[in-house]
PDB file of N, CA and C in Angstrom:
ATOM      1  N   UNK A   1      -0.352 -11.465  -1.790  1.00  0.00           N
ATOM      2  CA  UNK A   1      -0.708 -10.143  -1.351  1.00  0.00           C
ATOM      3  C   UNK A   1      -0.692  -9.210  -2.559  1.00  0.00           C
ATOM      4  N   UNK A   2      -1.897  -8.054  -2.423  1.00  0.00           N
ATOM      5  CA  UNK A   2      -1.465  -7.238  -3.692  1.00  0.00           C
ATOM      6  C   UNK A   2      -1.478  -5.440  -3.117  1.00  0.00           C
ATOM      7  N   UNK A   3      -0.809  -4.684  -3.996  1.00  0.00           N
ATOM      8  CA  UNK A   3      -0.546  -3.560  -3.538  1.00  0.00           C
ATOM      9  C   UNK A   3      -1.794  -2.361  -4.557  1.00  0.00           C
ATOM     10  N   UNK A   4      -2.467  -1.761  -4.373  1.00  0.00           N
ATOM     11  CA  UNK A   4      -3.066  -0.499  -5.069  1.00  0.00           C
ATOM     12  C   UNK A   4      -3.257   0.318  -4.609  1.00  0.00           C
ATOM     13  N   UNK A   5      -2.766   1.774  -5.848  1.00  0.00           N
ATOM     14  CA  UNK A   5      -2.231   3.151  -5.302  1.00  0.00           C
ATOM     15  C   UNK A   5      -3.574   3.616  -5.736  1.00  0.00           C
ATOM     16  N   UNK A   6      -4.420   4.680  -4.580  1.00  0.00           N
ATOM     17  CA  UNK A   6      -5.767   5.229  -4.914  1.00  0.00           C
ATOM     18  C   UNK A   6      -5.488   6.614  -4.717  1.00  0.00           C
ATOM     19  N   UNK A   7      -6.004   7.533  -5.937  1.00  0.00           N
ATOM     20  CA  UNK A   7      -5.504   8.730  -5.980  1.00  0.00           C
ATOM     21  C   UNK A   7      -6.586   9.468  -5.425  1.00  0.00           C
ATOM     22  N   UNK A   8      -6.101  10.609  -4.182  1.00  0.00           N
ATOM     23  CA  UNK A   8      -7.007  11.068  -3.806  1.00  0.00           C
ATOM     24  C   UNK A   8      -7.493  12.385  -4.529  1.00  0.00           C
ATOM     25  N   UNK A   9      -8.370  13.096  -4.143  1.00  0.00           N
ATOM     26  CA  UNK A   9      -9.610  13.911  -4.600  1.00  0.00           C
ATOM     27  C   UNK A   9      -9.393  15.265  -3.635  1.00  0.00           C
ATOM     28  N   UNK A  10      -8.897  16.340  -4.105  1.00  0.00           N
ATOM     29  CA  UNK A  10      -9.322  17.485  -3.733  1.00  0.00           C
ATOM     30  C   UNK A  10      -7.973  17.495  -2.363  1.00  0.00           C
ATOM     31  N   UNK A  11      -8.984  17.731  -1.086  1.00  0.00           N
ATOM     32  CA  UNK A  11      -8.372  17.624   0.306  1.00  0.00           C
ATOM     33  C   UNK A  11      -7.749  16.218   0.608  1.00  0.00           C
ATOM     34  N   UNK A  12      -8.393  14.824   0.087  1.00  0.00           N
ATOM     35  CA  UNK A  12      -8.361  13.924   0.428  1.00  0.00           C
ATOM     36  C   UNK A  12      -6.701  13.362  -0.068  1.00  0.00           C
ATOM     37  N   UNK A  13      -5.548  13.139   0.511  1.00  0.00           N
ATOM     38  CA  UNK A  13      -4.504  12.458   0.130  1.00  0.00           C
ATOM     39  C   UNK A  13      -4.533  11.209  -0.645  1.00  0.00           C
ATOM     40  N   UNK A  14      -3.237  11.201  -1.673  1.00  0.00           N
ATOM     41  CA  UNK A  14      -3.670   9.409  -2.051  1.00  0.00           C
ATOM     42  C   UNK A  14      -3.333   8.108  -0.965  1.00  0.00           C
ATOM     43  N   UNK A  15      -3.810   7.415  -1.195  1.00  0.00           N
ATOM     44  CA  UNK A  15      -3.395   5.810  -0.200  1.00  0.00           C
ATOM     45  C   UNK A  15      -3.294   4.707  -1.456  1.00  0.00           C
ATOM     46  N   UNK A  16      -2.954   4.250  -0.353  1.00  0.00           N
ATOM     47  CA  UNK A  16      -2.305   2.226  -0.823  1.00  0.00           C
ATOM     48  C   UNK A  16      -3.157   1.452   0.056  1.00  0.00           C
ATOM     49  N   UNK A  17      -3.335   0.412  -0.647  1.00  0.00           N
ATOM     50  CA  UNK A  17      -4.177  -0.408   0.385  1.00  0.00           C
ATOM     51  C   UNK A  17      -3.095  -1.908  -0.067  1.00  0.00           C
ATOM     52  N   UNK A  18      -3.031  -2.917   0.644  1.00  0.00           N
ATOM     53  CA  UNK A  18      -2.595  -4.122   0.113  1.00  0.00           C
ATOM     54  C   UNK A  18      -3.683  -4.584   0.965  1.00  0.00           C
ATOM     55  N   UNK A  19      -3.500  -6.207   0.225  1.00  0.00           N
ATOM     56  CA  UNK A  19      -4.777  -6.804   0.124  1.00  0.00           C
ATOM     57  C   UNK A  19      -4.550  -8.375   0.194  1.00  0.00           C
ATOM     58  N   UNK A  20      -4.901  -9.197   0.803  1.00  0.00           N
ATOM     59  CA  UNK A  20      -4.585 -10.236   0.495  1.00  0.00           C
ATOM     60  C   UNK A  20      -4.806 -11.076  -0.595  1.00  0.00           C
ATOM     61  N   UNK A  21      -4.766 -12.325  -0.355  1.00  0.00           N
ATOM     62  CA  UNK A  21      -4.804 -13.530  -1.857  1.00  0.00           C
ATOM     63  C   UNK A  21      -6.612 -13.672  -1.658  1.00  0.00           C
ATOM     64  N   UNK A  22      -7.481 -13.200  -1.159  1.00  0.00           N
ATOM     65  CA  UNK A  22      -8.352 -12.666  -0.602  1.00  0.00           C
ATOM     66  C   UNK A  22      -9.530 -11.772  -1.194  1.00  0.00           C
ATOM     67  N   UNK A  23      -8.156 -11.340  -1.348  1.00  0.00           N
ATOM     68  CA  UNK A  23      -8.631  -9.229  -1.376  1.00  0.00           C
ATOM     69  C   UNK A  23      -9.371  -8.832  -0.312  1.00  0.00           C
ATOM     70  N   UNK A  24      -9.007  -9.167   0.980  1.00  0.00           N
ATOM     71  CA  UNK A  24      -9.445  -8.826   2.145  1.00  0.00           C
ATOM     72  C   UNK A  24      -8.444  -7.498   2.453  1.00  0.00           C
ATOM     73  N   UNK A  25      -8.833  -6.293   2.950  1.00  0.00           N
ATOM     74  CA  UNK A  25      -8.426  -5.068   3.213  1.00  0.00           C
ATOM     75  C   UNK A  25      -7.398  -5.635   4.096  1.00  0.00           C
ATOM     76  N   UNK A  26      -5.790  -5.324   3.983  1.00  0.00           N
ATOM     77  CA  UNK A  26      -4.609  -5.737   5.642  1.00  0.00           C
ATOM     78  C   UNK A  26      -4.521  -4.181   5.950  1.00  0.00           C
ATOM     79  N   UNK A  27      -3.896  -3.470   4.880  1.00  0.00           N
ATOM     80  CA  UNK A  27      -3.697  -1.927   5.386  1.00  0.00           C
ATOM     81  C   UNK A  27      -4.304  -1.114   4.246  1.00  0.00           C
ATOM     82  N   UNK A  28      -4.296   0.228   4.383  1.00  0.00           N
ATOM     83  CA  UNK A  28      -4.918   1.295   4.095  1.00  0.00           C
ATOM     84  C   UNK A  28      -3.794   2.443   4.870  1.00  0.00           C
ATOM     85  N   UNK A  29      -2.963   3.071   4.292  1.00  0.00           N
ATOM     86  CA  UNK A  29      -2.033   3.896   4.657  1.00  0.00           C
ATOM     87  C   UNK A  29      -1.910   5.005   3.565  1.00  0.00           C
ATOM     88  N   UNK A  30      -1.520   6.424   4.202  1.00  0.00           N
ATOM     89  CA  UNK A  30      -1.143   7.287   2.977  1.00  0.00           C
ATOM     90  C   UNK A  30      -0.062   7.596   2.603  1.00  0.00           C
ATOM     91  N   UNK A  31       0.620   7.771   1.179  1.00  0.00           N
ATOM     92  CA  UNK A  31       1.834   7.346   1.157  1.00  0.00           C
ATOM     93  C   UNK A  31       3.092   7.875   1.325  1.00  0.00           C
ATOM     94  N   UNK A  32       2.627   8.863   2.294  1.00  0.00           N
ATOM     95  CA  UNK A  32       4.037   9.557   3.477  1.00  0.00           C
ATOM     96  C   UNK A  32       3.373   9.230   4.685  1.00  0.00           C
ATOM     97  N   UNK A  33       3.095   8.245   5.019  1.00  0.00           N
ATOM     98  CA  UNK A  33       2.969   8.014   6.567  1.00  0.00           C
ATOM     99  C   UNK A  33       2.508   6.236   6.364  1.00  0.00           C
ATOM    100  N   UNK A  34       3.539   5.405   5.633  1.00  0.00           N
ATOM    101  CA  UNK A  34       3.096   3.914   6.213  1.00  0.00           C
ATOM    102  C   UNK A  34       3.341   3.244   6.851  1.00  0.00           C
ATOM    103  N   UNK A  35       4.266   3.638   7.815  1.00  0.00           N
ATOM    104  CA  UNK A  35       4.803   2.460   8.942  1.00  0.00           C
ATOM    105  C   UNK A  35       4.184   1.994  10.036  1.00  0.00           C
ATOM    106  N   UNK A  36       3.073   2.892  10.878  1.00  0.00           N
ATOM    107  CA  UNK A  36       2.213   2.625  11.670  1.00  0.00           C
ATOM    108  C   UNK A  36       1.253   1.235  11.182  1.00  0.00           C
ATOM    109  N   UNK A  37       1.028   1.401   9.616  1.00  0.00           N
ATOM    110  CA  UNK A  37       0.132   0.647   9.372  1.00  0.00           C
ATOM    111  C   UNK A  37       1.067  -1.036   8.774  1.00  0.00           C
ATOM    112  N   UNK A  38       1.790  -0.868   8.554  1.00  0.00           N
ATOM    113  CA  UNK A  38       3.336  -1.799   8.192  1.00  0.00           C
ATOM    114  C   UNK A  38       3.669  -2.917   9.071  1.00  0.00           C
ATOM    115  N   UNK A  39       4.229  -1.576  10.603  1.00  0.00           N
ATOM    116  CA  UNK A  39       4.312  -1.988  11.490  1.00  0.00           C
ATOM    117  C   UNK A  39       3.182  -2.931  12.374  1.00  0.00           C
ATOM    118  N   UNK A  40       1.699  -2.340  12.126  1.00  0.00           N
ATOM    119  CA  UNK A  40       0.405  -3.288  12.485  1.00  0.00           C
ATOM    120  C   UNK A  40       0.562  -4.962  11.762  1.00  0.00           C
ATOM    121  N   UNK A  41       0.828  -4.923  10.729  1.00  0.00           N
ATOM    122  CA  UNK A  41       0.404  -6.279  10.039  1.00  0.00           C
ATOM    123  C   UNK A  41       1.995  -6.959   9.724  1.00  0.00           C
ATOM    124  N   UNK A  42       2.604  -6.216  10.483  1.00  0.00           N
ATOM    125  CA  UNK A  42       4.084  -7.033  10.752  1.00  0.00           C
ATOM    126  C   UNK A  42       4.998  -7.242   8.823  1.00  0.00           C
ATOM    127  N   UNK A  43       5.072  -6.243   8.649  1.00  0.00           N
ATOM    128  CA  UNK A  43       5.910  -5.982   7.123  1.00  0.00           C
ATOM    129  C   UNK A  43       6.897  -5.278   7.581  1.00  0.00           C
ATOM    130  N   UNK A  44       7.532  -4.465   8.402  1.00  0.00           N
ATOM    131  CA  UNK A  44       7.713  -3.542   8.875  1.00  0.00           C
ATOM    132  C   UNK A  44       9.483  -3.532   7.927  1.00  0.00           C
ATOM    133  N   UNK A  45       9.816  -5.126   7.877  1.00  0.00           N
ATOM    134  CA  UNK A  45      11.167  -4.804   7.564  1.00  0.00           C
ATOM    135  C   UNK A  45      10.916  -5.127   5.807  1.00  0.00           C
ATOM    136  N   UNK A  46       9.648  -4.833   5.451  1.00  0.00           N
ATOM    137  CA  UNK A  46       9.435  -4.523   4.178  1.00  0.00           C
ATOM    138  C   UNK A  46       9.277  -3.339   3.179  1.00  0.00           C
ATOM    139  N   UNK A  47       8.924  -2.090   4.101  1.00  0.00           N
ATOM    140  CA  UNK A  47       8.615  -0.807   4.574  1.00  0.00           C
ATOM    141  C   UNK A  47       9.112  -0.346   3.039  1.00  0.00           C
ATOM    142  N   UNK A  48      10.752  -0.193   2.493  1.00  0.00           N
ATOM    143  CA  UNK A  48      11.308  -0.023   1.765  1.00  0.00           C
ATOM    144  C   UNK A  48      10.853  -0.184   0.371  1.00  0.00           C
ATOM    145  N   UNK A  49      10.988  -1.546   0.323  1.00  0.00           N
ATOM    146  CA  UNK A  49      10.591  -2.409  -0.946  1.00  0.00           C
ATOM    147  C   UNK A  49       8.781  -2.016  -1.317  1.00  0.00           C
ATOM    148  N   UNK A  50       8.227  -1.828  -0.283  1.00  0.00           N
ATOM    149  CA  UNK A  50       7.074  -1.490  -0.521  1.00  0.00           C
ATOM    150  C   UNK A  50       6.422  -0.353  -1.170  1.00  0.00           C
ATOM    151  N   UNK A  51       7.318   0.644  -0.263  1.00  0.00           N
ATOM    152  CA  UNK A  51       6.923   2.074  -0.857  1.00  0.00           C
ATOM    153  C   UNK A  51       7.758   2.630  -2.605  1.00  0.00           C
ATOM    154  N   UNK A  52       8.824   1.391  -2.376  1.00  0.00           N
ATOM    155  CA  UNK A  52       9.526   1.931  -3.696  1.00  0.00           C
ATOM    156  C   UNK A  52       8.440   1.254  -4.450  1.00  0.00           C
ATOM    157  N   UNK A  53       7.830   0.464  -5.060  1.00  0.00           N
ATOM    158  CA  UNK A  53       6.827   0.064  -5.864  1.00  0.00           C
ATOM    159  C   UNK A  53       5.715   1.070  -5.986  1.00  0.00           C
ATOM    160  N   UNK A  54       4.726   1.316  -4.380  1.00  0.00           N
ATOM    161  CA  UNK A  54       3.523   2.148  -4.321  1.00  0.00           C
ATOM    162  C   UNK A  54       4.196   3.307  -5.554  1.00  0.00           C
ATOM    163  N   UNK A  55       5.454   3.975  -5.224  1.00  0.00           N
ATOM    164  CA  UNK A  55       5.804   5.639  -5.748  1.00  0.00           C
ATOM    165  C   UNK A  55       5.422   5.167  -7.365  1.00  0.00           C
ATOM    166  N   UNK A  56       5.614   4.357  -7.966  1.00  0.00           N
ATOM    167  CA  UNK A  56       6.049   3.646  -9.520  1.00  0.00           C
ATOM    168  C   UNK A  56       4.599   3.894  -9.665  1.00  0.00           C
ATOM    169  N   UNK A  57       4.068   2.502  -8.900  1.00  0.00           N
ATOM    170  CA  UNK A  57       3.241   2.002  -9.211  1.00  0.00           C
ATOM    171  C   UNK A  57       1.662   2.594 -10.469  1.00  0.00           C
ATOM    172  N   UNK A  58       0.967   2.707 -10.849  1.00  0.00           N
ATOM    173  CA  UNK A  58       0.259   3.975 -11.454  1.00  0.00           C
ATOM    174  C   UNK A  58      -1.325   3.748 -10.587  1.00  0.00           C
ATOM    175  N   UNK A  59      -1.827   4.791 -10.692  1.00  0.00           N
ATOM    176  CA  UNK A  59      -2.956   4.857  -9.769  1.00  0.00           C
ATOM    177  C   UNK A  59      -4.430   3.778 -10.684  1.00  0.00           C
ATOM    178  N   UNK A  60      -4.654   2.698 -10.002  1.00  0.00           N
ATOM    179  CA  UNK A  60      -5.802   1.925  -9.942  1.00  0.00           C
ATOM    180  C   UNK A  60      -5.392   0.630 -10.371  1.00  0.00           C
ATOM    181  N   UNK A  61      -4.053   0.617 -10.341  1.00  0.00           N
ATOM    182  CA  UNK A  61      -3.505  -0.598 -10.915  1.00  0.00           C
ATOM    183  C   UNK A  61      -3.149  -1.560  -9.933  1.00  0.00           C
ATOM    184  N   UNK A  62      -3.331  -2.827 -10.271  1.00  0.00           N
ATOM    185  CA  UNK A  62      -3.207  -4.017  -9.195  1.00  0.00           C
ATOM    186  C   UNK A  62      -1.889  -4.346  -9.040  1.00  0.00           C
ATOM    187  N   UNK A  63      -1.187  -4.966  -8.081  1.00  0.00           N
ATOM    188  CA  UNK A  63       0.400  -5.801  -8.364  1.00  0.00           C
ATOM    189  C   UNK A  63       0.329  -6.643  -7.129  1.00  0.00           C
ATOM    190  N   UNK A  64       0.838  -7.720  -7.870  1.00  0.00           N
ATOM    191  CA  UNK A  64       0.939  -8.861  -7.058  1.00  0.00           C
ATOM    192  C   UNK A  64       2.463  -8.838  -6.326  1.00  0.00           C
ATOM    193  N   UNK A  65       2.289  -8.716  -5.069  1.00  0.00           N
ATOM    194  CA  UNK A  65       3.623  -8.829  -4.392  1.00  0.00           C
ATOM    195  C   UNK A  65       3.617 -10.329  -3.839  1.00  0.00           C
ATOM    196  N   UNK A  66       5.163 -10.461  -4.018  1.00  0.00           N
ATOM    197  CA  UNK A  66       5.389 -12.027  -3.531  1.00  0.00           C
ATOM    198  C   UNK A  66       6.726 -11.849  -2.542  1.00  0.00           C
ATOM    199  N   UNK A  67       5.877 -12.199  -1.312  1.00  0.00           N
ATOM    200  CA  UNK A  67       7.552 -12.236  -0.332  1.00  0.00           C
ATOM    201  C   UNK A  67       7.975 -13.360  -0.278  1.00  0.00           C
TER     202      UNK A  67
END
């Protein structure tokens, strides 16, 4: 799975998308509101570990997460 932080534009907030081994779209969340989308694809008790990376992470950059 991989995680990238997309910086938004103007009105538009930034998001995270993770992605599979794929790079098939799993979520698309913005990054004060990801648990709805967490909770969808069943990470939910990952929630933590996740967002502490997205905050780091730098905008357009790839990372390979390994659970």
């Amino acid at each position: 799975m991989y995680i990238i932080k997309v910086k938004g534009v103007a009105k538009i907030p930034d998001y995270v998308q993770l992605r599979d081994d794929k790079f098939t779209l799993l979520a698309y969340f913005r990054l004060d509101r990801p648990e709805k989308s967490l909770d969808r694809i069943g990470l939910q008790d990952k929630t933590e570990y996740i967002m502490n990376l997205a905050k780091d992470l730098p905008f357009g950059q790839i990372l390979k997460l390994d659970f």
